[in-house]
PDB file of N, CA and C in Angstrom:
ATOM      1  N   UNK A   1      24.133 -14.597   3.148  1.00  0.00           N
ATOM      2  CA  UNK A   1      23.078 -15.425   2.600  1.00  0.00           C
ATOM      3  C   UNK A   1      23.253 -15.486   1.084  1.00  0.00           C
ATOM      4  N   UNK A   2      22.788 -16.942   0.672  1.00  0.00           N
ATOM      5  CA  UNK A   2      23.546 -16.830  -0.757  1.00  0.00           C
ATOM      6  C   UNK A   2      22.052 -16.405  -1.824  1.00  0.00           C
ATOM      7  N   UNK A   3      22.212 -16.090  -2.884  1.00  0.00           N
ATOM      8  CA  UNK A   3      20.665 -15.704  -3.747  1.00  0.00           C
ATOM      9  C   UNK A   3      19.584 -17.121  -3.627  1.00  0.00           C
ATOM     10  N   UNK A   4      20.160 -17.974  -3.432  1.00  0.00           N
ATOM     11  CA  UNK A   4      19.143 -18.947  -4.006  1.00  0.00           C
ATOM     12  C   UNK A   4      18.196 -19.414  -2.573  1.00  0.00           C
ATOM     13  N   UNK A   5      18.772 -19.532  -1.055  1.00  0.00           N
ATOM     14  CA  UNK A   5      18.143 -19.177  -0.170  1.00  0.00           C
ATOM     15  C   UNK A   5      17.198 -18.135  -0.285  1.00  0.00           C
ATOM     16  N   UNK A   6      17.453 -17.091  -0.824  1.00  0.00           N
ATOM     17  CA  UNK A   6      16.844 -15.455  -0.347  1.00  0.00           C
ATOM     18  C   UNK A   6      15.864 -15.846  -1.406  1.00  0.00           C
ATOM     19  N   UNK A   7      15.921 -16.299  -2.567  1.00  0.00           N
ATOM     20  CA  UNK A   7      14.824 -16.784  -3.347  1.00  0.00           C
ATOM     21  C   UNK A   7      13.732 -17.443  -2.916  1.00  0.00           C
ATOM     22  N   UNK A   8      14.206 -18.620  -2.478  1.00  0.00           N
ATOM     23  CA  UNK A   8      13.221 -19.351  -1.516  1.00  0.00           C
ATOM     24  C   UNK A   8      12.409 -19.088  -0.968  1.00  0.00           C
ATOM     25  N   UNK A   9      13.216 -18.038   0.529  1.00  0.00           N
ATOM     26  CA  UNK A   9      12.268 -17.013   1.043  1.00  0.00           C
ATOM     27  C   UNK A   9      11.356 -16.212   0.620  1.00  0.00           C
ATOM     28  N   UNK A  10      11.782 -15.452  -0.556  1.00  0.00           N
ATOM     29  CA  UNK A  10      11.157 -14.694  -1.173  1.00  0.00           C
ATOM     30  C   UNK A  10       9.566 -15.580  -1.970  1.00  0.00           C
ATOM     31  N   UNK A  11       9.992 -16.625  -2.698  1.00  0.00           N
ATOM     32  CA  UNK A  11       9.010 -17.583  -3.400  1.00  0.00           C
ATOM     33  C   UNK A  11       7.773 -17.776  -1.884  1.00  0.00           C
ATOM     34  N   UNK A  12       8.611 -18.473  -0.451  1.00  0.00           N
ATOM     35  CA  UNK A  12       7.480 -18.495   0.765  1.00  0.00           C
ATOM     36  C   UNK A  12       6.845 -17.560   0.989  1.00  0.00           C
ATOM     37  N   UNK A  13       7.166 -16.589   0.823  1.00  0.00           N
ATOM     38  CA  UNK A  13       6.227 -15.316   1.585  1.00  0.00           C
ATOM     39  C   UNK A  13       5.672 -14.930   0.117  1.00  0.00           C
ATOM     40  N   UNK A  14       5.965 -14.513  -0.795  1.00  0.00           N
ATOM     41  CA  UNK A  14       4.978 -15.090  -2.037  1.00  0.00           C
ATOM     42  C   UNK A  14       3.768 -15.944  -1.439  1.00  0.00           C
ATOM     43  N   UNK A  15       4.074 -17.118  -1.486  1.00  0.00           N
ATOM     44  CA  UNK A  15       2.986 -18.226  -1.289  1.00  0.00           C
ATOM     45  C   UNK A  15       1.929 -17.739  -0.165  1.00  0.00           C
ATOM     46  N   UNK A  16       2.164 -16.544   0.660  1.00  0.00           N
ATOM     47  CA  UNK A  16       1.203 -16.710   1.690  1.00  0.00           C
ATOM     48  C   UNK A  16       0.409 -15.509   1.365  1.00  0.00           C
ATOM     49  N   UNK A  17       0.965 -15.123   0.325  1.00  0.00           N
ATOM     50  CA  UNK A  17      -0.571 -13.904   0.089  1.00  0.00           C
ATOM     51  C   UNK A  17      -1.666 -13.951  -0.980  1.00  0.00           C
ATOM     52  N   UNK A  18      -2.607 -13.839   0.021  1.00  0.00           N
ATOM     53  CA  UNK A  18      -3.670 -14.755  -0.120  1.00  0.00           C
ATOM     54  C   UNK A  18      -4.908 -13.764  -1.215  1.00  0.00           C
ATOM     55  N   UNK A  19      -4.333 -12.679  -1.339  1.00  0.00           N
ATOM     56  CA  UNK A  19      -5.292 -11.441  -2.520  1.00  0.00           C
ATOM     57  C   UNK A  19      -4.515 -10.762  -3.150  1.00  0.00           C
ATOM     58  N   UNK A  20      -5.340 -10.215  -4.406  1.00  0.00           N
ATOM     59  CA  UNK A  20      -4.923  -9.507  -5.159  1.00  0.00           C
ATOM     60  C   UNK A  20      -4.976  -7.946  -5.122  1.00  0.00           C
ATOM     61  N   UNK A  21      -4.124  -7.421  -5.224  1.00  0.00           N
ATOM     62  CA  UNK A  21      -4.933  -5.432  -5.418  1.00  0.00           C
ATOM     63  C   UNK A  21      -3.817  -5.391  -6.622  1.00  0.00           C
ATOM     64  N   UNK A  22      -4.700  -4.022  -6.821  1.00  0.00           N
ATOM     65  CA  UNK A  22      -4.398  -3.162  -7.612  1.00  0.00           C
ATOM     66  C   UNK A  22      -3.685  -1.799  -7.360  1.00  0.00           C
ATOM     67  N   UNK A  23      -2.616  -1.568  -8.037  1.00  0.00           N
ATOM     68  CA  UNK A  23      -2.268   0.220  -7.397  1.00  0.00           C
ATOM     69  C   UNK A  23      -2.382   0.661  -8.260  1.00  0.00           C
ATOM     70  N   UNK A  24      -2.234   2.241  -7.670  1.00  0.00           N
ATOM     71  CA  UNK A  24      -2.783   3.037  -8.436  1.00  0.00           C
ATOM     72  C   UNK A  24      -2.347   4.495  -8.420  1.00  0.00           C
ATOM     73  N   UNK A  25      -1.315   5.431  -9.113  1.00  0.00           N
ATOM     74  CA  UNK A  25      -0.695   6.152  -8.887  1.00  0.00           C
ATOM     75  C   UNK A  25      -1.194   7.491  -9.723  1.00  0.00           C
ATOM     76  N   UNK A  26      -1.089   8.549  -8.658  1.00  0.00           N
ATOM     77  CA  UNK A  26      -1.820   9.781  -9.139  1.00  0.00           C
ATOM     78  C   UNK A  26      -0.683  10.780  -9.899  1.00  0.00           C
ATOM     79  N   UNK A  27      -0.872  10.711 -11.568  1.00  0.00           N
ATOM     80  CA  UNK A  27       0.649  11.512 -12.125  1.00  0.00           C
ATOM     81  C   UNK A  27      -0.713  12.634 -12.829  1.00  0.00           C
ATOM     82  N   UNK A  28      -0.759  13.928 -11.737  1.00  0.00           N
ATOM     83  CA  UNK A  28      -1.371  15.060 -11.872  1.00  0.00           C
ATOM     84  C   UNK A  28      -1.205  15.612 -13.278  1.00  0.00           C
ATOM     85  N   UNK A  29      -2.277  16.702 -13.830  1.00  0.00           N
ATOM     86  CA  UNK A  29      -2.444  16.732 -15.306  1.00  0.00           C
ATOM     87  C   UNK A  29      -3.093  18.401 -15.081  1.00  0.00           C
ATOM     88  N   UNK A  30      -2.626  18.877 -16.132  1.00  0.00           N
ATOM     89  CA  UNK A  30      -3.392  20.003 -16.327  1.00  0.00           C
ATOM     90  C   UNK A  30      -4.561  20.269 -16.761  1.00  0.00           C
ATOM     91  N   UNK A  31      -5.750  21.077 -16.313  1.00  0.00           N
ATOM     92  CA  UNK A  31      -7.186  21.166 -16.647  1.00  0.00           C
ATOM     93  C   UNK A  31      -7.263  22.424 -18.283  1.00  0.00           C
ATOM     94  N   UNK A  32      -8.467  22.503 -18.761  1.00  0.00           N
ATOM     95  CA  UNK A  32      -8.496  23.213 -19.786  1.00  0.00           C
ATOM     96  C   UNK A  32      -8.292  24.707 -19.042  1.00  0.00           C
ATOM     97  N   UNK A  33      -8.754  24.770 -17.819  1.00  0.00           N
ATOM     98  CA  UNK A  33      -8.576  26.056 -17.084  1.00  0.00           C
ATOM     99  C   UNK A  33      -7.455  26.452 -16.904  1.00  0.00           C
ATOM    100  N   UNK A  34      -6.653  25.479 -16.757  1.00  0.00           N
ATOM    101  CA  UNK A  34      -4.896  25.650 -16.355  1.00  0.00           C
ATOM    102  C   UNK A  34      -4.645  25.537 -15.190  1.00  0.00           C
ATOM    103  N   UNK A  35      -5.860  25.184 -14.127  1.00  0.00           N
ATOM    104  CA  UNK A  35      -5.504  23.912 -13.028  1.00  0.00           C
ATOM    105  C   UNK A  35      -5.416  22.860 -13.406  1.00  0.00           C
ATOM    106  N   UNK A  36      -4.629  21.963 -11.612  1.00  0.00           N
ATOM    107  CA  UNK A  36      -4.029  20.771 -11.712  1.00  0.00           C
ATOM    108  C   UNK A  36      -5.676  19.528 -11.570  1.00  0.00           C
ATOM    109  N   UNK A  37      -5.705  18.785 -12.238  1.00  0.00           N
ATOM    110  CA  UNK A  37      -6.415  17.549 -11.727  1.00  0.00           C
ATOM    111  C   UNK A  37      -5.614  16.047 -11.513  1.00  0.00           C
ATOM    112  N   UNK A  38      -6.432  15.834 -10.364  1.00  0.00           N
ATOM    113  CA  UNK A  38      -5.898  14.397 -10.358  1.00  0.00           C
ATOM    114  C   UNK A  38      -6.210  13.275 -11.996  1.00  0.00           C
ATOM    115  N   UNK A  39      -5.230  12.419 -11.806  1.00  0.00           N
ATOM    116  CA  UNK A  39      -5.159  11.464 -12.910  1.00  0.00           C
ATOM    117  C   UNK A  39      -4.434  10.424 -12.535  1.00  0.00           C
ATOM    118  N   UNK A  40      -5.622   9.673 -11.846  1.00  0.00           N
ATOM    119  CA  UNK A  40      -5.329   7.901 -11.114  1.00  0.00           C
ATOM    120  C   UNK A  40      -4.599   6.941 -12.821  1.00  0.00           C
ATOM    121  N   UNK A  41      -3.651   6.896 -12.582  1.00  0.00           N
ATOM    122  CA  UNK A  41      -3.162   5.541 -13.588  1.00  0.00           C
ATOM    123  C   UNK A  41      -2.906   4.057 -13.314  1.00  0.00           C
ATOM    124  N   UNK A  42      -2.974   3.112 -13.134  1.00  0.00           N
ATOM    125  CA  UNK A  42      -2.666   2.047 -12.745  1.00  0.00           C
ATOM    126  C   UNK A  42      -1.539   1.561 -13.139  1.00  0.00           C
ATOM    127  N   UNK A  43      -0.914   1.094 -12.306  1.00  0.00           N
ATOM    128  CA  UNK A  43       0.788   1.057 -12.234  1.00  0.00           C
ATOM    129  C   UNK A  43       0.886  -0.850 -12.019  1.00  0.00           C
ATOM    130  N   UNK A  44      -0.208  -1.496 -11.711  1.00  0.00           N
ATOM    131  CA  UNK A  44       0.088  -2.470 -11.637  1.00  0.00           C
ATOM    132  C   UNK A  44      -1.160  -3.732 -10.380  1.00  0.00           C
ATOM    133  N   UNK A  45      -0.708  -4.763 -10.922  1.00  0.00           N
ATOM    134  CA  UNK A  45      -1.685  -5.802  -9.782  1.00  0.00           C
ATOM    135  C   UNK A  45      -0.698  -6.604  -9.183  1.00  0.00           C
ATOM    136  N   UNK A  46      -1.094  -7.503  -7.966  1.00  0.00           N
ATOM    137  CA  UNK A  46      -0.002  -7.902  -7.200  1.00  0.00           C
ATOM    138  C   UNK A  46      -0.841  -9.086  -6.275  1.00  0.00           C
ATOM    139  N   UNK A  47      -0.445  -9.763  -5.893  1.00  0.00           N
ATOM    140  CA  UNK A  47      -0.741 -10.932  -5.168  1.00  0.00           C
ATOM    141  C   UNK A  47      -0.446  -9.879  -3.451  1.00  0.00           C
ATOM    142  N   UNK A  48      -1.568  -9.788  -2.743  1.00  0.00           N
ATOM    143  CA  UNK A  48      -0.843  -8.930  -1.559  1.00  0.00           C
ATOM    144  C   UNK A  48      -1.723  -9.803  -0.187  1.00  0.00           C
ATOM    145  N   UNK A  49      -1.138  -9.046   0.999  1.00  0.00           N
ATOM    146  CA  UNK A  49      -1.964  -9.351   2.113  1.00  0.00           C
ATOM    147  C   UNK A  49      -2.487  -8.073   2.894  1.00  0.00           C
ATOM    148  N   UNK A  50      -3.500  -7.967   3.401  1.00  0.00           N
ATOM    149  CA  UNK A  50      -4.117  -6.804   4.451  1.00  0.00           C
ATOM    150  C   UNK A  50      -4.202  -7.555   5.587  1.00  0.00           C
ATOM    151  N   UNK A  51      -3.495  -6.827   6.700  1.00  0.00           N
ATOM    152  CA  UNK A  51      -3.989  -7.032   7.972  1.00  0.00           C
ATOM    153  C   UNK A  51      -3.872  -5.663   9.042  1.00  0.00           C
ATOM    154  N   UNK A  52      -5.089  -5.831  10.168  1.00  0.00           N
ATOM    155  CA  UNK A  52      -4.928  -4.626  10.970  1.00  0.00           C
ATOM    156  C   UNK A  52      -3.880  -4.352  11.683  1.00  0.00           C
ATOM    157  N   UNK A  53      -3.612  -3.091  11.722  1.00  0.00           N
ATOM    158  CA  UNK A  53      -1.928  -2.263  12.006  1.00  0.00           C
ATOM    159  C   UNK A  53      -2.369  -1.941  13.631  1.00  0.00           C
ATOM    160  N   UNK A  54      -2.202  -2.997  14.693  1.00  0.00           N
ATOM    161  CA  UNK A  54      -2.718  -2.644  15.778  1.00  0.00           C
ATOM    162  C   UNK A  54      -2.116  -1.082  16.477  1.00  0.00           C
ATOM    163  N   UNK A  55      -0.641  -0.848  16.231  1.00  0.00           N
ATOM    164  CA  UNK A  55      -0.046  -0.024  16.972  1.00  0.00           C
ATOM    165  C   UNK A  55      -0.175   1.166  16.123  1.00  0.00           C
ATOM    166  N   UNK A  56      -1.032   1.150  15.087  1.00  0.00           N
ATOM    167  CA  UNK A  56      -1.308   2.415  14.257  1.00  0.00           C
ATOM    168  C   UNK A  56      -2.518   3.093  14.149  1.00  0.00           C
ATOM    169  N   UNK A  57      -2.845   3.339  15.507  1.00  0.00           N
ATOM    170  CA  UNK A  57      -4.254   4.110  15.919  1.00  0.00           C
ATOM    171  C   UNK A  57      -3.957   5.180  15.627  1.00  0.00           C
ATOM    172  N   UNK A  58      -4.563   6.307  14.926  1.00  0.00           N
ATOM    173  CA  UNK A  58      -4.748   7.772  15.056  1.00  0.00           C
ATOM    174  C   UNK A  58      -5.781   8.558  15.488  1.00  0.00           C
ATOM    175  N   UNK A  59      -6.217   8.672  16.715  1.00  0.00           N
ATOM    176  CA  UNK A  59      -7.365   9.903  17.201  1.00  0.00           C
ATOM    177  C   UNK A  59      -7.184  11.104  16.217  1.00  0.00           C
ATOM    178  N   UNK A  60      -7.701  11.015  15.632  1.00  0.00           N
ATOM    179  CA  UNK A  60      -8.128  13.073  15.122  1.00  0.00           C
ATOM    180  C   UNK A  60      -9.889  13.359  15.400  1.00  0.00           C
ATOM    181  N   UNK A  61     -10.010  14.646  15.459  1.00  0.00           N
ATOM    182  CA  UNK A  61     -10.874  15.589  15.941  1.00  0.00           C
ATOM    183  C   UNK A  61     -10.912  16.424  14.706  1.00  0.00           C
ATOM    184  N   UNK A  62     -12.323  15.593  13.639  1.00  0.00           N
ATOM    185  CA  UNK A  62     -13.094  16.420  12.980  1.00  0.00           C
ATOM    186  C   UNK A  62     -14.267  16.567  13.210  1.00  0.00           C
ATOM    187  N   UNK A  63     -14.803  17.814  13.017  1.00  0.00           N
ATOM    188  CA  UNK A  63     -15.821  18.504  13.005  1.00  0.00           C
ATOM    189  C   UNK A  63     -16.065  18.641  14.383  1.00  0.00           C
ATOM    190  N   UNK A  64     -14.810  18.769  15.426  1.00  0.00           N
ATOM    191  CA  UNK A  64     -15.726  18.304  16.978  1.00  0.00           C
ATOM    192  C   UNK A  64     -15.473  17.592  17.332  1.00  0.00           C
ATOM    193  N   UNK A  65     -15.691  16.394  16.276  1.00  0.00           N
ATOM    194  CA  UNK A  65     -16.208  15.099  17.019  1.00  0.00           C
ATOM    195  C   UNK A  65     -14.746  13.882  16.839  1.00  0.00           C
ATOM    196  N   UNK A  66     -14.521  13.516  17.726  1.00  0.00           N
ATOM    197  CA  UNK A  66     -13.156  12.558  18.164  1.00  0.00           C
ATOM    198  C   UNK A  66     -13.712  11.084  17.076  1.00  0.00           C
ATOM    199  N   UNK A  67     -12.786  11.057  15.957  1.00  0.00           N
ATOM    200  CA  UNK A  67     -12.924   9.424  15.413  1.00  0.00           C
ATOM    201  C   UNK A  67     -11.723   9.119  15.322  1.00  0.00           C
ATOM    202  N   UNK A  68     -11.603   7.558  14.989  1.00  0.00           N
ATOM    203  CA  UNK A  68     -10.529   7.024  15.160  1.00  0.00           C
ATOM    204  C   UNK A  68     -10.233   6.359  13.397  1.00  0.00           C
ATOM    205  N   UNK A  69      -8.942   6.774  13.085  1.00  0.00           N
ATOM    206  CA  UNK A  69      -8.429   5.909  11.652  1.00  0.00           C
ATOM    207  C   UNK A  69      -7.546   4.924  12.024  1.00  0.00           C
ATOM    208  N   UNK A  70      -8.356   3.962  11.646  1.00  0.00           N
ATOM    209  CA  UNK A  70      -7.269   3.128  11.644  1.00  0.00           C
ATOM    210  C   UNK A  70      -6.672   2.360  10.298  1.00  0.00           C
ATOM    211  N   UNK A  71      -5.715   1.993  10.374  1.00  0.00           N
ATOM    212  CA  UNK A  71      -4.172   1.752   9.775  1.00  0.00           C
ATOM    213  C   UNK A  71      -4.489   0.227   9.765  1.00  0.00           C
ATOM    214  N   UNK A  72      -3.564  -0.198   8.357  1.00  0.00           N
ATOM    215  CA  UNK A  72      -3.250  -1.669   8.058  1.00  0.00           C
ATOM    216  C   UNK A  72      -2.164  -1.692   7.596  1.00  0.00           C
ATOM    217  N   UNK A  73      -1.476  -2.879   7.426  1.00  0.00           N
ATOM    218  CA  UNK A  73      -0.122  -3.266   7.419  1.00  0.00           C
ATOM    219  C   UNK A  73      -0.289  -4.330   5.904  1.00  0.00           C
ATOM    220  N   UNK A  74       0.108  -3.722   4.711  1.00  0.00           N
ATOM    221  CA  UNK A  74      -0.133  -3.892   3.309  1.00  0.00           C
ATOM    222  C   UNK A  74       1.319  -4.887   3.083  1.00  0.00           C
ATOM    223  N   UNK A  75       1.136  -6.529   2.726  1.00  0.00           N
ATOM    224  CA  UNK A  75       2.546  -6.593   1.930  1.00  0.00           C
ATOM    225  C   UNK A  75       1.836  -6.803   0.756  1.00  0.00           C
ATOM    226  N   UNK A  76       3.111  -7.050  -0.068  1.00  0.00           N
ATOM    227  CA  UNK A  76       3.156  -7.293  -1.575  1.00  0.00           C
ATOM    228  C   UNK A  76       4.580  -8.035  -1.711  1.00  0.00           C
ATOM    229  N   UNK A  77       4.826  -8.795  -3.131  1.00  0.00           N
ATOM    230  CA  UNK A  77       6.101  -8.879  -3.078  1.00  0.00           C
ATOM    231  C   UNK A  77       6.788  -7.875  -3.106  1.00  0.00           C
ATOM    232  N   UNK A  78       8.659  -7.990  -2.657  1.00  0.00           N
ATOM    233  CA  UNK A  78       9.374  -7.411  -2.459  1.00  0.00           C
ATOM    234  C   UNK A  78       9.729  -6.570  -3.592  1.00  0.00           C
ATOM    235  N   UNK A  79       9.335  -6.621  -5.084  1.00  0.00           N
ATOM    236  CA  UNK A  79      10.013  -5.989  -5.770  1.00  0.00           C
ATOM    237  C   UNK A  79       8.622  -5.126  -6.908  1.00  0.00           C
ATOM    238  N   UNK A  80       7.531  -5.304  -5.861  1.00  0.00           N
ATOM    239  CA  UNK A  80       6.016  -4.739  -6.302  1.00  0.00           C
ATOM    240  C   UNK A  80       6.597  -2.567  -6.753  1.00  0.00           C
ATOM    241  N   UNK A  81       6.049  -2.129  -7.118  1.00  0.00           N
ATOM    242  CA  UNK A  81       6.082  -0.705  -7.465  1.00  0.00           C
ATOM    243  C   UNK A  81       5.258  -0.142  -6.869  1.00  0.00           C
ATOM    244  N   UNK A  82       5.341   0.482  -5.543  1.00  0.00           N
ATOM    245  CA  UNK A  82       4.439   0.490  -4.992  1.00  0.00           C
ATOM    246  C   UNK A  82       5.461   2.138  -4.042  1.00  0.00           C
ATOM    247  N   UNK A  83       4.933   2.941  -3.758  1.00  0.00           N
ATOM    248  CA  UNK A  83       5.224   4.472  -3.632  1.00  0.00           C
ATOM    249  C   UNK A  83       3.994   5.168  -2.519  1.00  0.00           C
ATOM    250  N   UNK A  84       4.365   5.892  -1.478  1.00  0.00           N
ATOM    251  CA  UNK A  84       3.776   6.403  -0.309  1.00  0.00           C
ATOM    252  C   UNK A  84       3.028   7.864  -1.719  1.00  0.00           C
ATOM    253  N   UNK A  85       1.797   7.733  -1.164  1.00  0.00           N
ATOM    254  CA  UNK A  85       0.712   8.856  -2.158  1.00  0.00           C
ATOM    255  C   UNK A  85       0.156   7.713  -2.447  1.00  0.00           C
ATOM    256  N   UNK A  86       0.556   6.269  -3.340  1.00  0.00           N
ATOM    257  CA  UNK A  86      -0.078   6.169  -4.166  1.00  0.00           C
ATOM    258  C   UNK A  86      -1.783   5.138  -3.615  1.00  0.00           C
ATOM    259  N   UNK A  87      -2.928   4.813  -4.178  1.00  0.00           N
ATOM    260  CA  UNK A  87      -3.849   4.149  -3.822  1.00  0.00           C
ATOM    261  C   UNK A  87      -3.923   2.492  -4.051  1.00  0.00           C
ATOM    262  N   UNK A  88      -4.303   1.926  -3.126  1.00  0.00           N
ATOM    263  CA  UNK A  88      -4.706   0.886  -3.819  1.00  0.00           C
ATOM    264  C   UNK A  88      -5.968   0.002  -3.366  1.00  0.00           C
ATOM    265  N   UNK A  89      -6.552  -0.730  -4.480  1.00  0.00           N
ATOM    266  CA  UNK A  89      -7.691  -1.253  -4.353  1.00  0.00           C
ATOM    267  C   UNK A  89      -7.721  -2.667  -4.179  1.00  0.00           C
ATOM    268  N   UNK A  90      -8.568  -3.055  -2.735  1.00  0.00           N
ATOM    269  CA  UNK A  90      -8.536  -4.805  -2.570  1.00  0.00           C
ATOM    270  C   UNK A  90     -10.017  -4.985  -2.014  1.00  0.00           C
ATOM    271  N   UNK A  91     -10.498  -5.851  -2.658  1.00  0.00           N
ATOM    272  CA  UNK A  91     -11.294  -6.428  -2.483  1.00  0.00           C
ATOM    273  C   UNK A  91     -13.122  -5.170  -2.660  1.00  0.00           C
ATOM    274  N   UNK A  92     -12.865  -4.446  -3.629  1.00  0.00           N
ATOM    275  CA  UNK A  92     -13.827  -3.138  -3.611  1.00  0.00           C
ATOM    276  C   UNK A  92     -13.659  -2.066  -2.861  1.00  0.00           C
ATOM    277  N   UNK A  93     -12.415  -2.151  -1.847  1.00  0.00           N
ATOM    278  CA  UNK A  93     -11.803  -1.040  -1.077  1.00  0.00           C
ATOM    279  C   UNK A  93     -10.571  -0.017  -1.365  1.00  0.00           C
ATOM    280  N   UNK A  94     -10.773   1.426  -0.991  1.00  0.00           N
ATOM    281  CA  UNK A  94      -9.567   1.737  -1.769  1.00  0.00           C
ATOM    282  C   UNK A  94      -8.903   2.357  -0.403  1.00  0.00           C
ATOM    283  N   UNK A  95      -7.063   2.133  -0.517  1.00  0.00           N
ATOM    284  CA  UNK A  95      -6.580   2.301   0.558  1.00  0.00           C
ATOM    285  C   UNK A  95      -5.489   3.469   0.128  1.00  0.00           C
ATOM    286  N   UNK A  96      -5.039   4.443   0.918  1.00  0.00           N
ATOM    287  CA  UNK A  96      -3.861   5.203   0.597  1.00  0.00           C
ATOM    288  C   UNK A  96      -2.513   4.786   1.251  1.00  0.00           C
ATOM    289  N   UNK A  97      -1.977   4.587   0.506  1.00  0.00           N
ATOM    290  CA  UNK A  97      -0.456   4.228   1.360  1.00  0.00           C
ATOM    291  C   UNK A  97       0.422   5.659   1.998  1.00  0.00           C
ATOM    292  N   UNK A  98       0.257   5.411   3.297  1.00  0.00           N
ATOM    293  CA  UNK A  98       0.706   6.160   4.518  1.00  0.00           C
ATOM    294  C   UNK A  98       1.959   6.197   4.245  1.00  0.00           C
ATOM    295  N   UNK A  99       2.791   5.031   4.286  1.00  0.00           N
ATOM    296  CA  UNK A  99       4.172   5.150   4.247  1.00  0.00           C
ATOM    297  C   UNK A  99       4.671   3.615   4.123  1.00  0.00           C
ATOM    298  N   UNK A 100       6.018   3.364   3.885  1.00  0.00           N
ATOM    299  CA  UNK A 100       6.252   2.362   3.146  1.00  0.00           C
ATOM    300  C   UNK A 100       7.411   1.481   4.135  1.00  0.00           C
ATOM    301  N   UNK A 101       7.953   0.634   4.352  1.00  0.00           N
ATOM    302  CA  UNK A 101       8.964  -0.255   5.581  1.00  0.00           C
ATOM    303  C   UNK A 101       9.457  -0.887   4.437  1.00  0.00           C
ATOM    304  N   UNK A 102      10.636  -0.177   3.782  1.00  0.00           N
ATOM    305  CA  UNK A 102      11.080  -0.739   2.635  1.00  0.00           C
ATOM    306  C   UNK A 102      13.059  -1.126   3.427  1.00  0.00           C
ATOM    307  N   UNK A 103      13.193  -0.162   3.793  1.00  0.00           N
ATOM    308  CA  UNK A 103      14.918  -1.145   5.235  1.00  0.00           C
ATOM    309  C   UNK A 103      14.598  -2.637   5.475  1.00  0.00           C
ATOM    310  N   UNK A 104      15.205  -3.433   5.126  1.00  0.00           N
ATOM    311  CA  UNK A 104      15.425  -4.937   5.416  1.00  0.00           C
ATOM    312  C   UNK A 104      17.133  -5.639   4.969  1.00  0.00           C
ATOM    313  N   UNK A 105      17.416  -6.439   5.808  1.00  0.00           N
ATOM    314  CA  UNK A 105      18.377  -6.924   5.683  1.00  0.00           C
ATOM    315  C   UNK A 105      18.150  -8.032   5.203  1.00  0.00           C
ATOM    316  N   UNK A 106      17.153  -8.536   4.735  1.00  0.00           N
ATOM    317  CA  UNK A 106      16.545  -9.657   3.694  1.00  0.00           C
ATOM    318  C   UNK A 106      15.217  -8.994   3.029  1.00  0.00           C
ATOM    319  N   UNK A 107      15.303  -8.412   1.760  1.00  0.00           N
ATOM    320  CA  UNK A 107      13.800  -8.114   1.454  1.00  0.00           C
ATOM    321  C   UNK A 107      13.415  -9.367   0.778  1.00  0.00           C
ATOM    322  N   UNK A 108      11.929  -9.828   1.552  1.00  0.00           N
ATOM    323  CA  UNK A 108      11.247 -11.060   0.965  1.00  0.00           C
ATOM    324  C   UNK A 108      10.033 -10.682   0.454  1.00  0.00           C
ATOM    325  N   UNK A 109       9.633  -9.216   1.545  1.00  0.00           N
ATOM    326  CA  UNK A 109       8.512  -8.360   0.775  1.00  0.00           C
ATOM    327  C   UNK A 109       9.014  -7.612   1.171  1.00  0.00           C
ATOM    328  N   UNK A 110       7.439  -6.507   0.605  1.00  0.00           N
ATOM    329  CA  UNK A 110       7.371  -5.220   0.395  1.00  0.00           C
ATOM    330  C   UNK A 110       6.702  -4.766   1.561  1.00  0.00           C
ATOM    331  N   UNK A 111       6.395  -4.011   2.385  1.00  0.00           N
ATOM    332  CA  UNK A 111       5.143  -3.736   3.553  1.00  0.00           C
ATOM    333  C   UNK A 111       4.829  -2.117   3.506  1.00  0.00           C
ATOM    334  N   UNK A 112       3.912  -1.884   3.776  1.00  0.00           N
ATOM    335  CA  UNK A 112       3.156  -0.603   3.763  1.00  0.00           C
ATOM    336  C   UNK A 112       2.128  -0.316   5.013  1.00  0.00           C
ATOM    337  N   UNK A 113       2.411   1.148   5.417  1.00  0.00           N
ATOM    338  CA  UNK A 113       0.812   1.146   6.051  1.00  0.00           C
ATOM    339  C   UNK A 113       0.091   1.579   5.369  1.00  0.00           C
ATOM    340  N   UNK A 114      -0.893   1.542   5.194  1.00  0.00           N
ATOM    341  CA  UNK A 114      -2.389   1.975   4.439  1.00  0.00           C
ATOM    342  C   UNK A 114      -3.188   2.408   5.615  1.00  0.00           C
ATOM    343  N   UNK A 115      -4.213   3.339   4.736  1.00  0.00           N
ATOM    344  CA  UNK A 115      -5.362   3.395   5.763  1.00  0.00           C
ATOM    345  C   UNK A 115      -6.903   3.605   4.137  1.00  0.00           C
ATOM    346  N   UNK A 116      -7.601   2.377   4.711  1.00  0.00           N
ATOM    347  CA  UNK A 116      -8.931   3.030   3.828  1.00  0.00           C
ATOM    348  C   UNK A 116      -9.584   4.605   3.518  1.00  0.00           C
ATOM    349  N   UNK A 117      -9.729   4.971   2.474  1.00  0.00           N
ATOM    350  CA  UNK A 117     -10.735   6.247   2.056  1.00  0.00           C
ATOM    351  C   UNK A 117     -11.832   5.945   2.192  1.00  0.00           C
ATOM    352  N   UNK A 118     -12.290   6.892   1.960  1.00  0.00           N
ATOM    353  CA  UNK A 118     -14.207   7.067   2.401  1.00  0.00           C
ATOM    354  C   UNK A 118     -13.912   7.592   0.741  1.00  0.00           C
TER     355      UNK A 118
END
């Protein structure tokens, strides 16, 4: 495939994401105590899409009681900065990125699973 095709592609799947987030990457810091605290920095904004990650159900059993997390399937463009730990925020929601589907034999995006925080 020659660059200017893969551009193309890349420019289409661009065109179809339809929101913006924000990420947000935690580069830990030392406290006056000489513990670690978190320290959210923002690494960047991005034109992205959220949709539900059907095959990414997780049952866990807290407190007892059986709930279910569920998982979304995060793109961004292909060349977004975007790292498994880090958070990101769409639409007043903040999501953690699970893990990242960055293997492609055409990258046009970027994809992630996420799952919302409480």
């Amino acid at each position: 495939m020659n660059n200017s095709l893969l551009q193309q592609m890349r420019d289409a799947q661009i065109s179809l994401l339809d929101g913006e987030c924000t990420v947000w990457r935690n580069t830990p810091a030392i406290s006056a105590a000489g513990g670690q605290v978190e320290n959210w920095s923002q690494v960047g904004t991005y034109p992205c899409r959220l949709m539900p990650e059907r095959d990414r159900r997780l049952q866990q059993v807290i407190g007892e009681k059986d709930t279910l997390e569920v998982y979304y399937r995060l793109t961004l463009p292909y060349n977004a900065d975007l790292r498994a730990g880090d958070r990101v925020t769409l639409d007043g929601n903040t999501y953690l990125v699970v893990a990242l589907w960055d293997r492609h034999t055409y990258k046009t995006a970027l994809r992630a699973v996420v799952n919302q925080t409480r």
